[in-house]
Protein backbone atom coordinates (compact mmCIF):
# COMPACT_ATOMS: atom_id res chain seq x y z
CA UNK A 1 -115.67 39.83 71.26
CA UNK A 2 -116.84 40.70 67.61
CA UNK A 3 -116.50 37.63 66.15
CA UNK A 4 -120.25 36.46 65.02
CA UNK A 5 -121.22 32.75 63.72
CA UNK A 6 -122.12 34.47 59.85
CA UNK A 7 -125.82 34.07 59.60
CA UNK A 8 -127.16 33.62 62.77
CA UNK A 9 -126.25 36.76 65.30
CA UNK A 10 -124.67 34.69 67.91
CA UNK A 11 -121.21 34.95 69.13
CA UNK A 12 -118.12 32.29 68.02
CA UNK A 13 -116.65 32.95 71.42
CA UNK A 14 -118.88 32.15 73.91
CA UNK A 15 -118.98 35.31 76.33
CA UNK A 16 -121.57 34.05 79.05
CA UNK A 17 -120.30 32.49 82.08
CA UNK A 18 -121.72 32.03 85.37
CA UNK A 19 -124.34 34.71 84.30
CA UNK A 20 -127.95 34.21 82.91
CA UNK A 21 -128.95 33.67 79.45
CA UNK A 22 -131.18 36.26 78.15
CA UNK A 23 -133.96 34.64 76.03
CA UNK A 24 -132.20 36.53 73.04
CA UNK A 25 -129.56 34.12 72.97
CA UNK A 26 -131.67 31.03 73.64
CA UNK A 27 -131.08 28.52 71.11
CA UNK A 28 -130.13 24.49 70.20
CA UNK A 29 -132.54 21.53 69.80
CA UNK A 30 -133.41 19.42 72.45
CA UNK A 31 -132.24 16.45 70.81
CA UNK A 32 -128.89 17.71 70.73
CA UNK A 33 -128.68 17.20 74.21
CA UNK A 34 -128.80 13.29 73.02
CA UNK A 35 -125.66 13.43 71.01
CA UNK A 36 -123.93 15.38 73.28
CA UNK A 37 -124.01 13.09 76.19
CA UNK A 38 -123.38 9.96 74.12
CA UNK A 39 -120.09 11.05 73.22
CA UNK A 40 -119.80 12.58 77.01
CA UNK A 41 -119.97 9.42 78.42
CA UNK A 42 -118.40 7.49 75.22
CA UNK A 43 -114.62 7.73 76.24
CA UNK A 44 -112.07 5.04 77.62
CA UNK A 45 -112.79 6.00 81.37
CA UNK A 46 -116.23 4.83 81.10
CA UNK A 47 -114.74 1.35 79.57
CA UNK A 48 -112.84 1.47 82.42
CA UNK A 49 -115.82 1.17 85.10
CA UNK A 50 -116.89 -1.68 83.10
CA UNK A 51 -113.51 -4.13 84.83
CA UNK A 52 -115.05 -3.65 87.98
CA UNK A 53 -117.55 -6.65 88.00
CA UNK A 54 -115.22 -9.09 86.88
CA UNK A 55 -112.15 -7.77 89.23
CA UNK A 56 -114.55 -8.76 92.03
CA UNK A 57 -115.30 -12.29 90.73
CA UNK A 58 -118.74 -11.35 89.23
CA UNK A 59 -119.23 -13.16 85.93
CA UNK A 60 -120.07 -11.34 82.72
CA UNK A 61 -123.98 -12.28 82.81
CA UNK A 62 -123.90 -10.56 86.19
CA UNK A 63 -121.86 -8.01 85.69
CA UNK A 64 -123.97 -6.91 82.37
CA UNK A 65 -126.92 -6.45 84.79
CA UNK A 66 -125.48 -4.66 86.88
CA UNK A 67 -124.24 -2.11 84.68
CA UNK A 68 -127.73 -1.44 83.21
CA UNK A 69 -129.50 -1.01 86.70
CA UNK A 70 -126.81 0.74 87.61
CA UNK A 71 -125.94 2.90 85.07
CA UNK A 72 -130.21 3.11 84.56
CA UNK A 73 -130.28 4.14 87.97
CA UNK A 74 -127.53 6.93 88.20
CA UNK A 75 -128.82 8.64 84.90
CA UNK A 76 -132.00 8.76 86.47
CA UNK A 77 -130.23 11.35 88.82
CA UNK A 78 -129.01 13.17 86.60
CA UNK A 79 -131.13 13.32 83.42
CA UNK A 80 -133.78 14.91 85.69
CA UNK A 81 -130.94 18.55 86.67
CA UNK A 82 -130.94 19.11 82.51
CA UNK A 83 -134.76 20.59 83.00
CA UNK A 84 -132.82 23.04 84.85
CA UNK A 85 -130.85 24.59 82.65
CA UNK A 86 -133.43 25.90 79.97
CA UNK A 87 -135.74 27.17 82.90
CA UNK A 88 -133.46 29.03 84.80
CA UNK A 89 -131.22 29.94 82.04
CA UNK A 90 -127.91 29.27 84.49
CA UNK A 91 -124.63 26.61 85.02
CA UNK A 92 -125.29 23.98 87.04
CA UNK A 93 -124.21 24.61 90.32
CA UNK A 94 -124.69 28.52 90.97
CA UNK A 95 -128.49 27.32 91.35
CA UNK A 96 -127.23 25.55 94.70
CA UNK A 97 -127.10 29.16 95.99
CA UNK A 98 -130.64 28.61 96.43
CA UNK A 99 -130.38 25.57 98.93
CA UNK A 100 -127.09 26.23 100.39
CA UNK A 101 -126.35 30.33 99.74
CA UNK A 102 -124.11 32.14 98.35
CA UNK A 103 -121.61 31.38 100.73
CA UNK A 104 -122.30 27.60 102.02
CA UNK A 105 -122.58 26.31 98.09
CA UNK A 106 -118.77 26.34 98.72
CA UNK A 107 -119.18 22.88 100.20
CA UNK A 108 -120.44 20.97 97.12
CA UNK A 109 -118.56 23.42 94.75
CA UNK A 110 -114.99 21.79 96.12
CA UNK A 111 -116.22 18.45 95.76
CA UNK A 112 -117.20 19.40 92.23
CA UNK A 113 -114.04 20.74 91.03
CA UNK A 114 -112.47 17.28 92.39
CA UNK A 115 -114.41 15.36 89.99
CA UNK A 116 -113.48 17.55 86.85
CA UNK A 117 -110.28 18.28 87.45
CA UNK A 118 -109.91 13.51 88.59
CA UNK A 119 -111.99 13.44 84.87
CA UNK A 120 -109.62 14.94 83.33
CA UNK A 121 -106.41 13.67 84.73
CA UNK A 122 -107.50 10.20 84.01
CA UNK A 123 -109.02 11.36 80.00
CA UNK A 124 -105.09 12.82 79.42
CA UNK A 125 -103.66 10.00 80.60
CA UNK A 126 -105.60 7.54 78.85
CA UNK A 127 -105.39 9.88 75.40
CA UNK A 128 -101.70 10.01 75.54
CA UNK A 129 -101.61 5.95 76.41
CA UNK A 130 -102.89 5.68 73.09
CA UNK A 131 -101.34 8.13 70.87
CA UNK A 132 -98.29 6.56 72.15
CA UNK A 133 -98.95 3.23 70.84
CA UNK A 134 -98.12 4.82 67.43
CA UNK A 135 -96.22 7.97 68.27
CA UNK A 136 -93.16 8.95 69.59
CA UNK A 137 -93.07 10.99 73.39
CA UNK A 138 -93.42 10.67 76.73
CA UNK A 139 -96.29 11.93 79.34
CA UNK A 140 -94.39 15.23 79.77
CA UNK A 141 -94.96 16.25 76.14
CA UNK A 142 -98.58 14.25 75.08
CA UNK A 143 -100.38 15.49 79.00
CA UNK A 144 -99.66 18.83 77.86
CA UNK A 145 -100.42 19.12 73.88
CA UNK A 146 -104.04 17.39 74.28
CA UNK A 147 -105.17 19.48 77.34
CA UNK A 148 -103.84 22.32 75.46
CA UNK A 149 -106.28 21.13 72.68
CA UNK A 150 -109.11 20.65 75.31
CA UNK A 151 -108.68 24.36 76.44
CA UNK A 152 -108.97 25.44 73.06
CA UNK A 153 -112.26 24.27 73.07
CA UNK A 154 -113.36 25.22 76.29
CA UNK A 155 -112.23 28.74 75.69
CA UNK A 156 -114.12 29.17 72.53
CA UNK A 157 -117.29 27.13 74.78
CA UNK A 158 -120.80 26.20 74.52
CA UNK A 159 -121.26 26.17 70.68
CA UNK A 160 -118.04 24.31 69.82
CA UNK A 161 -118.10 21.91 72.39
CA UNK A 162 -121.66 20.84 71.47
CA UNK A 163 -120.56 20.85 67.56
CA UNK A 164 -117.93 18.57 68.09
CA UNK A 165 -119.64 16.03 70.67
CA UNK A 166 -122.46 15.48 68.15
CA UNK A 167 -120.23 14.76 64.90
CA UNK A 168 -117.92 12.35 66.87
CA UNK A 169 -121.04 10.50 67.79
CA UNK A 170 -121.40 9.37 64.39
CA UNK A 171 -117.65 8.35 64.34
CA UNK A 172 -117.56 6.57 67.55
CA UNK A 173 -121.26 4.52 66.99
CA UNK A 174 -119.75 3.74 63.22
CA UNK A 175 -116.18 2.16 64.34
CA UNK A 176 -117.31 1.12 68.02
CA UNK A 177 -120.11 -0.64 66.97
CA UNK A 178 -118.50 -2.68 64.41
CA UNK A 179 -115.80 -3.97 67.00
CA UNK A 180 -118.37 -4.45 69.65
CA UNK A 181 -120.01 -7.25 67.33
CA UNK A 182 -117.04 -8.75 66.79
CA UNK A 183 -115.66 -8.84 70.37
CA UNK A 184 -118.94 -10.76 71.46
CA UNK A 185 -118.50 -12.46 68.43
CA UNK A 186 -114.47 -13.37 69.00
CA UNK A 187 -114.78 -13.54 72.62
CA UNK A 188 -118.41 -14.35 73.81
CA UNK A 189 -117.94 -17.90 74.31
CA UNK A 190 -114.38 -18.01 75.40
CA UNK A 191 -113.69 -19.14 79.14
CA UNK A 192 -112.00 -16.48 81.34
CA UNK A 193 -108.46 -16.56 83.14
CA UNK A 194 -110.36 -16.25 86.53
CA UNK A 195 -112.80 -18.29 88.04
CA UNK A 196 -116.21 -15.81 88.39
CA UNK A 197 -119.77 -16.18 89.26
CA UNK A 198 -122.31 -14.70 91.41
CA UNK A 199 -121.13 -12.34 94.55
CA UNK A 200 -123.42 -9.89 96.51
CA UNK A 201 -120.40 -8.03 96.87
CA UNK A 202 -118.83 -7.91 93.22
CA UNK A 203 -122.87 -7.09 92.25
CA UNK A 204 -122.56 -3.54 94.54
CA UNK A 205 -119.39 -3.10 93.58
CA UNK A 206 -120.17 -2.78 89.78
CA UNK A 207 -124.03 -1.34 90.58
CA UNK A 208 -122.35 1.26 92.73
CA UNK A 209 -119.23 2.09 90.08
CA UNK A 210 -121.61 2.45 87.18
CA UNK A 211 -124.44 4.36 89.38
CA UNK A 212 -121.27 6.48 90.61
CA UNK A 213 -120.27 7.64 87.14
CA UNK A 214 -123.40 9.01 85.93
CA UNK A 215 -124.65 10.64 89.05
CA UNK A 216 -121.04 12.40 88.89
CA UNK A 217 -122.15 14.15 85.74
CA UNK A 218 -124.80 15.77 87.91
CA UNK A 219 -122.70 18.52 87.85
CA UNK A 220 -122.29 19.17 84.47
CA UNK A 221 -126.51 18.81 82.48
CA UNK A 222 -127.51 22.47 82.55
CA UNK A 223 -124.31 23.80 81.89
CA UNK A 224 -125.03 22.16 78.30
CA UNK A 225 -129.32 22.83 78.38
CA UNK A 226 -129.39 26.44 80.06
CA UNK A 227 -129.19 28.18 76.17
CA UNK A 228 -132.69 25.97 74.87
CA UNK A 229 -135.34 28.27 75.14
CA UNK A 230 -137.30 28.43 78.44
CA UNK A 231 -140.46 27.07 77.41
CA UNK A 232 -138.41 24.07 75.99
CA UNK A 233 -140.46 20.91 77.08
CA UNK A 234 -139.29 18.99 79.88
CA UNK A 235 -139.87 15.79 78.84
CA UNK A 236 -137.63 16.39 75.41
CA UNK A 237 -134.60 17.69 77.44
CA UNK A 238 -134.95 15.04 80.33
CA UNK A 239 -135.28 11.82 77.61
CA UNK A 240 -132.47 12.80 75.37
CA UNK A 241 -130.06 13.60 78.06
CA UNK A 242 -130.54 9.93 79.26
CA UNK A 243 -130.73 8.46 76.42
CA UNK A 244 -127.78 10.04 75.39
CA UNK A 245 -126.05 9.27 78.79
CA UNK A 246 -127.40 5.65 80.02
CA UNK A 247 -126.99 4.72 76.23
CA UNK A 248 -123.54 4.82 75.97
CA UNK A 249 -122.65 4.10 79.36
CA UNK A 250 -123.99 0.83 79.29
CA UNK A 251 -122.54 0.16 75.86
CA UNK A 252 -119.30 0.90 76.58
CA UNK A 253 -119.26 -0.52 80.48
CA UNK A 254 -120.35 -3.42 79.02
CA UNK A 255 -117.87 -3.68 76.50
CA UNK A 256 -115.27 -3.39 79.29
CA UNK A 257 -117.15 -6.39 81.74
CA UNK A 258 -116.95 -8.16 78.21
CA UNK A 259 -112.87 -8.02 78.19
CA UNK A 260 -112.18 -8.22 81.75
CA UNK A 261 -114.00 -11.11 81.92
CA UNK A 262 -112.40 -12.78 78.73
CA UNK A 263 -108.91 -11.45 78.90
CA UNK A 264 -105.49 -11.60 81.65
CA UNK A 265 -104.83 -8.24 83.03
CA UNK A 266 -106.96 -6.29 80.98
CA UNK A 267 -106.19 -2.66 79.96
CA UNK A 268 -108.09 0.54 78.74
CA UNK A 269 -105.77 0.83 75.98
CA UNK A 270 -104.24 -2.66 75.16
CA UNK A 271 -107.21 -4.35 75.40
CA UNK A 272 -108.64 -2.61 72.67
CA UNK A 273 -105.83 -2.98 70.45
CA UNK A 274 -105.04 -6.33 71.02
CA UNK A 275 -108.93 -7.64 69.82
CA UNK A 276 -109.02 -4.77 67.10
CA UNK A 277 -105.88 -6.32 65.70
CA UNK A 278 -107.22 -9.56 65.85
CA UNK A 279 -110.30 -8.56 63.02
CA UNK A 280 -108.40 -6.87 61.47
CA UNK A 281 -104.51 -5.74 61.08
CA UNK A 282 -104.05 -2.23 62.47
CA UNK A 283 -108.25 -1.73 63.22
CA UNK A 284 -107.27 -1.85 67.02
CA UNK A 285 -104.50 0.64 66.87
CA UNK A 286 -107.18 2.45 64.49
CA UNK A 287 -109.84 2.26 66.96
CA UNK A 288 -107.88 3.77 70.08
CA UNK A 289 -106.76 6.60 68.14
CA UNK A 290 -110.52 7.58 67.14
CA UNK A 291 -111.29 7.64 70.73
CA UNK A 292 -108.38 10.52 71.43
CA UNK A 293 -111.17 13.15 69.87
CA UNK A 294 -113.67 12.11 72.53
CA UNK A 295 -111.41 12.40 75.17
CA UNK A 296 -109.88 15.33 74.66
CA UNK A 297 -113.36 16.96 73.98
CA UNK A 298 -114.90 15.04 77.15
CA UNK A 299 -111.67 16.81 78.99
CA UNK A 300 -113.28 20.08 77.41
CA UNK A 301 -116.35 19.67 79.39
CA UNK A 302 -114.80 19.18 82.33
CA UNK A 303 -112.44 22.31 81.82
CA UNK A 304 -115.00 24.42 81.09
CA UNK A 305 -117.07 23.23 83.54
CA UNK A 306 -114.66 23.38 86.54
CA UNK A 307 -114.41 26.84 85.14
CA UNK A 308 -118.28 27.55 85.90
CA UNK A 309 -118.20 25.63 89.30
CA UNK A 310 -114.66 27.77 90.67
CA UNK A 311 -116.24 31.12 89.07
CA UNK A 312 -119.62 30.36 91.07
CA UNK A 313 -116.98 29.67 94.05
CA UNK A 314 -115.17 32.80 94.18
CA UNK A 315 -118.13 34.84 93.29
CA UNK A 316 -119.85 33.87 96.49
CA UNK A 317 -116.66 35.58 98.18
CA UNK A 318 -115.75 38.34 96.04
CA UNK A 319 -117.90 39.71 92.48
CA UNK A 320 -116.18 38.01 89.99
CA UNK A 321 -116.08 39.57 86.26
CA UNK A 322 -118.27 37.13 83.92
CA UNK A 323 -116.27 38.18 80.63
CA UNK A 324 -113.86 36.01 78.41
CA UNK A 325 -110.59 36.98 80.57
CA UNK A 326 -111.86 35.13 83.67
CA UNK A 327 -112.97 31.98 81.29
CA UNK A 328 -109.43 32.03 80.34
CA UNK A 329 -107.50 32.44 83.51
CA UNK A 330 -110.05 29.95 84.80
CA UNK A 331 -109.78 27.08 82.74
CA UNK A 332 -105.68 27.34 82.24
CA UNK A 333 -105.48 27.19 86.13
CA UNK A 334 -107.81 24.08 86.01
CA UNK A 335 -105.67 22.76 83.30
CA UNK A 336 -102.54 23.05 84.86
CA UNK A 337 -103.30 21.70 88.05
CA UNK A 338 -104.92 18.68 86.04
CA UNK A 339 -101.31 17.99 84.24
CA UNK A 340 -99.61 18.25 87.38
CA UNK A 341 -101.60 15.62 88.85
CA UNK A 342 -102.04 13.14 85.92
CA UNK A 343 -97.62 13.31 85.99
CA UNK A 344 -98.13 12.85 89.59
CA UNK A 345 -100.31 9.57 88.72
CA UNK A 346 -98.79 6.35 89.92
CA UNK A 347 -98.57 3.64 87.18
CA UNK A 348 -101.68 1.81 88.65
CA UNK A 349 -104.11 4.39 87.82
CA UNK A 350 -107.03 1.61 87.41
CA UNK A 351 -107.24 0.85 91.50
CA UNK A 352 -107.15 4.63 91.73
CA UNK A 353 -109.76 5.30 89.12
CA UNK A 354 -112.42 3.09 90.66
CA UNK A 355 -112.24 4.10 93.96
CA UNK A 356 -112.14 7.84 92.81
CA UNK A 357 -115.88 6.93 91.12
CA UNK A 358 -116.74 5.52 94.33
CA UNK A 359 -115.56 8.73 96.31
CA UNK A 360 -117.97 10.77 93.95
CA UNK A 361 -120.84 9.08 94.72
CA UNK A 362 -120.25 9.77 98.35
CA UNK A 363 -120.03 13.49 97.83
CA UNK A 364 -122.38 13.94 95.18
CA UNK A 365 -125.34 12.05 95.71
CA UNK A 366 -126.10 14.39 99.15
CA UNK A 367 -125.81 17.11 96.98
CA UNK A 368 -127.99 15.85 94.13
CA UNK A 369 -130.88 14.71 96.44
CA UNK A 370 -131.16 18.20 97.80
CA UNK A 371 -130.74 19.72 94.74
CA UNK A 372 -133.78 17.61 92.68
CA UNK A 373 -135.80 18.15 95.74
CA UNK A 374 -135.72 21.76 95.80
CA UNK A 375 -136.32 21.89 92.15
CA UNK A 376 -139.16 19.34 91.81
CA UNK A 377 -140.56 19.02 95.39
CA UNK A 378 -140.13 22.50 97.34
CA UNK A 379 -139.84 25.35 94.87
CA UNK A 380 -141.31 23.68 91.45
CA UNK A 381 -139.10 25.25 89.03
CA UNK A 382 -139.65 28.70 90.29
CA UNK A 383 -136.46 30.82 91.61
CA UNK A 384 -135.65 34.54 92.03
CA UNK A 385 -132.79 34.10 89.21
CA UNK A 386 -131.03 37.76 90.49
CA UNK A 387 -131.72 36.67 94.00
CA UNK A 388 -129.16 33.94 93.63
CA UNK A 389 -126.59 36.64 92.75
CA UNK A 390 -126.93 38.68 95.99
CA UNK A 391 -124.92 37.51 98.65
CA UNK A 392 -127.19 39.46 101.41
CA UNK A 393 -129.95 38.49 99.04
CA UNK A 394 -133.23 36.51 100.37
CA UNK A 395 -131.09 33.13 99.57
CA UNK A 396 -128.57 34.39 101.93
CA UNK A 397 -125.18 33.39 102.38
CA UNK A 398 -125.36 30.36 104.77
CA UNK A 399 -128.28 27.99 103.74
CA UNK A 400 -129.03 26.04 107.20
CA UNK A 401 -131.72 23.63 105.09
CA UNK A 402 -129.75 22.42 102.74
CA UNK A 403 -126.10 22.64 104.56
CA UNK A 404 -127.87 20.21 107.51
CA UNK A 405 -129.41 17.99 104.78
CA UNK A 406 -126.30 17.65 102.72
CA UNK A 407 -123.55 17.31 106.11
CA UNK A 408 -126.51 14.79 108.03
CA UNK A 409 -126.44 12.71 104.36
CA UNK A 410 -122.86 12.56 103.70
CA UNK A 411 -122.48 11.22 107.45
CA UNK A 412 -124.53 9.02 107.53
CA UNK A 413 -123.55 7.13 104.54
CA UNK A 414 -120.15 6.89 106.44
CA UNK A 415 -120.54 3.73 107.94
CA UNK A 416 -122.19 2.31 104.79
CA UNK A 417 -118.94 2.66 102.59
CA UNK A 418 -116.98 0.37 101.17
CA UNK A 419 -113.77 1.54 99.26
CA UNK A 420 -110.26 -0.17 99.41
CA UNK A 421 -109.06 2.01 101.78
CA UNK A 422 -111.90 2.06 104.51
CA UNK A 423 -115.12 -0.46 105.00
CA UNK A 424 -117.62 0.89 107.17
CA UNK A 425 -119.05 -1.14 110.43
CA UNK A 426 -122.67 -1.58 108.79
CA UNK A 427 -120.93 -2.40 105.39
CA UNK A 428 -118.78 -5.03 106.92
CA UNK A 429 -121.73 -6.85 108.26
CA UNK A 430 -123.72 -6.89 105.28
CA UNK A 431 -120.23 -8.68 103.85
CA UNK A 432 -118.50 -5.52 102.46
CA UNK A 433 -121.26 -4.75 100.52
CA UNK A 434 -121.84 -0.49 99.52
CA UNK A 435 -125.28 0.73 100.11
CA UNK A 436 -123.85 4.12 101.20
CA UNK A 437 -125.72 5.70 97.96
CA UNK A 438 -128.94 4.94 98.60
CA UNK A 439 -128.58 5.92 102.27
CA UNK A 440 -127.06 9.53 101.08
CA UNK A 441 -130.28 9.72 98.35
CA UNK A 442 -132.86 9.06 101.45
CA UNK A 443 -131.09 11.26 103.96
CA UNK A 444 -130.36 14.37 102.21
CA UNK A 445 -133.47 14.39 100.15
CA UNK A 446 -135.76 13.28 102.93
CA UNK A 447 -134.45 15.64 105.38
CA UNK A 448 -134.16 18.42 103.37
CA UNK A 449 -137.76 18.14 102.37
CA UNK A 450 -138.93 18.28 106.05
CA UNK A 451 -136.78 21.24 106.96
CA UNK A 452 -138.03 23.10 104.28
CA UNK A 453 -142.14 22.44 105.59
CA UNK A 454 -142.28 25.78 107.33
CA UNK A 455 -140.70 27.90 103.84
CA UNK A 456 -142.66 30.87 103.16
CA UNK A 457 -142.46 31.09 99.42
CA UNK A 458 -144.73 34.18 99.47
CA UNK A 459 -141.88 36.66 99.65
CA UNK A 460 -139.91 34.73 97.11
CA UNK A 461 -143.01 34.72 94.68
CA UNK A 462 -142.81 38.42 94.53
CA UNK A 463 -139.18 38.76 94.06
CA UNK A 464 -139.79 36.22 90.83
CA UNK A 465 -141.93 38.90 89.52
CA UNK A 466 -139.16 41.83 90.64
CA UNK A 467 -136.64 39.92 88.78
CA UNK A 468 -138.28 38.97 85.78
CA UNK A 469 -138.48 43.06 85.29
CA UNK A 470 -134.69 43.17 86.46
CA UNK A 471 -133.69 40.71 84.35
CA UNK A 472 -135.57 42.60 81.41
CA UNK A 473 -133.49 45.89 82.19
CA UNK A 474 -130.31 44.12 82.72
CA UNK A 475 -130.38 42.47 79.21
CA UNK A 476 -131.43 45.96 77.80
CA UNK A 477 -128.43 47.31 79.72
CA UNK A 478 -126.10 44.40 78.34
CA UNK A 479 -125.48 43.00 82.02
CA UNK A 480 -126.72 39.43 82.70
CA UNK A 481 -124.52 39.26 85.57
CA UNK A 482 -127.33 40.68 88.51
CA UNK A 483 -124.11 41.31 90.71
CA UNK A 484 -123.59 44.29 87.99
CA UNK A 485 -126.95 45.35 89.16
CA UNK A 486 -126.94 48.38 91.57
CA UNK A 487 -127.31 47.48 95.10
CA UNK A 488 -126.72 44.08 94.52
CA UNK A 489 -123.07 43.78 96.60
């Protein structure tokens, strides 16, 4: 890789993967992280979540609440991993190593790759829904051009992707906003096609869709925060990240309770150009077309993270090679197996979409809980970074703590659930009503915190020290990856 940004020394192909980031390369403001997850979150998808209220009879008012507490809620979650990234200098979920080993992180990893590789299937198909209200050809030629597009980016990585998520927030907040005063505007007072008011269970519904969503992102906040310098305050990193995330998630969920609840059979795409139109001939059309940046960038992200995540996978098997060949072969696998399945995608994708956010919040909020608790509650920040490398290392391979804590969490939100497809015994009583996520957030954190009481961190403290001279050597030696180290396989 010779190519160099002119200027500034670093790289225009990103050559790090799942290794660690010397502080050499350390660089970014904090408050890009603010940009970066507006735009994340600022994509038709997210519009999407926003039907959910009023498709279970909840009225706008309600639905509006809860998509703040909701969305307020599940960036709460997540806003707190991006602290992660700058001190430990490493993608997000190779630091589960540390609860769950090298070997037994496999368990969260899979569920991880799901929700990239579902985020992306449903940003293609959404992207070519509306480049095809103005262009010519079917899925089988716009699925493939715009993921190729999205692995472009990937491929060329951090930098880029950051780059282009903070100039399309100015485009999005410029265009977006202006239609989003003239929806409430145009349809704020209108009556709706279906009767709605209050329902406990519409309430959950859109609390737990919106909550979902953001927690699902979890898996992506240090990815984007582990190049900020270490000493990078936590407070700065933490606030912009939710900011960034809760900001536009409730703008544009609430955008989409706003024409589910005013319009018949509303639509991600249609929808928008239908009221667009109305301000203004062609502004709708317009308006959906702007939004094919985001979501082919947003499908970036998730390529390039279900890159990271399968790498980490793999790696806890057999020492993967951390250079730009296994970024490539790693995010064209992802991206073929996302086309597959978005061709694959039955014509009703909505009733699939929501109960696919649903599904995440099952999986990921064990994971989360023991994750944050481990960082913030058992080890404070402080982890043996080329420890988490070794498979026979002091992390191990099988972490009992957090394996219990995450397989006693995601079982016992079981009966809790309430999806279209299944409606637990306790969720049935309390009139189909989904409290499954805050039993998972209780469970798995709680649990996990009392199993890890009797950790000697004494040993660990000294391998910190070890490492931090390792890691010294290894960046003087041009290997970040400690499974390079000798004696470290």
């Amino acid at each position: 890789m010779s190519d160099v940004i002119e200027g500034s020394g670093r790289r225009l192909i990103e050559t790090r993967s799942i290794d660690y980031v010397p502080a050499s390369e350390r660089h970014g403001r904090t408050w890009h992280q603010g940009p970066f997850w507006f735009t994340g979150n600022f994509v038709l998808p997210t519009m999407v979540v926003g039907f959910a209220g009023p498709a279970s009879g909840l009225s706008l008012g309600w639905s509006l609440l809860a998509i703040v507490l909701g969305a307020g809620f599940g960036t709460f979650f997540m806003a707190f991993h991006a602290n992660q990234g700058p001190r430990m200098g490493l993608p997000q979920m190779i630091q589960s190593r540390a609860q769950f080993g090298s070997r037994g992180a496999i368990l969260p990893f899979i569920a991880t790759v799901f929700v990239y590789v579902g985020f992306i299937v449903f940003d293609i198909v959404l992207g070519a829904r509306a480049l095809q209200t103005v262009l010519p050809g079917g899925n089988g030629f716009w699925y493939p051009v715009l993921t190729l597009i999205g692995v472009v980016i990937a491929i060329v990585g951090h930098d880029l992707l950051h780059l282009v998520q903070r100039w399309l927030t100015y485009v999005l907040i410029a265009f977006f906003g202006v239609f989003t005063v003239f929806a409430i505007v145009h349809l704020g007072g209108h009556a709706g096609p279906v009767r709605t008011g209050w329902t406990s269970t519409g309430f959950m519904v859109m609390f737990s869709a919106a909550a979902g969503y953001q927690i699902s992102y979890a898996v992506y906040v240090s990815d984007y925060s582990r190049y900020l310098p270490e000493k990078t305050p936590a407070a700065g990193v933490i606030g912009w990240t939710y900011a960034g995330a809760a900001g536009s998630a409730i703008w544009l969920m609430g955008l989409g309770a706003l024409l589910a609840a005013r319009l018949p059979a509303p639509d991600g795409v249609n929808s928008l150009v239908r009221v667009g139109n109305e301000m203004l001939p062609h502004f709708g059309t317009t308006l959906v077309l702007i939004s094919v940046p985001a979501l082919v960038s947003i499908a970036a992200v998730n390529a390039y993270g279900a890159m990271l995540t399968s790498a980490s996978a793999v790696d806890g098997f057999r020492a993967v090679s951390t250079g730009i060949r296994t970024r490539v072969a790693g995010i064209a696998v992802i991206a073929l197996l996302s086309v597959v399945i978005a061709l694959a995608l039955p014509a009703d994708y909505l009733n699939s979409f929501n109960n696919f956010v649903l599904l995440m919040l099952y999986f990921l909020i064990p994971w989360t809980a023991v994750n944050l608790v481990d960082f913030y509650f058992v080890r404070r920040g402080h982890y043996a970074i080329t420890e988490i490398f070794k498979p026979n290392g002091m992390y191990g391979r099988w972490g009992r703590r957090g394996l219990i804590a995450y397989l006693v969490g995601l079982l016992a939100t079981i009966p809790f659930m309430a999806v279209s497809f299944y409606t637990g015994p306790i969720a049935r009583r309390l009139g189909d009503v989904d409290i499954s996520f805050l039993v998972g957030l209780v469970v798995a954190g709680r649990l996990y915190y009392l199993l890890s009481r009797d950790l000697d961190l004494t040993e660990e403290a000294a391998a910190i020290e070890t490492g931090r001279r390792d890691l010294d050597a290894l960046v003087a030696q041009g290997r970040t990856h400690t499974a390079d180290a000798p004696g470290s396989r």
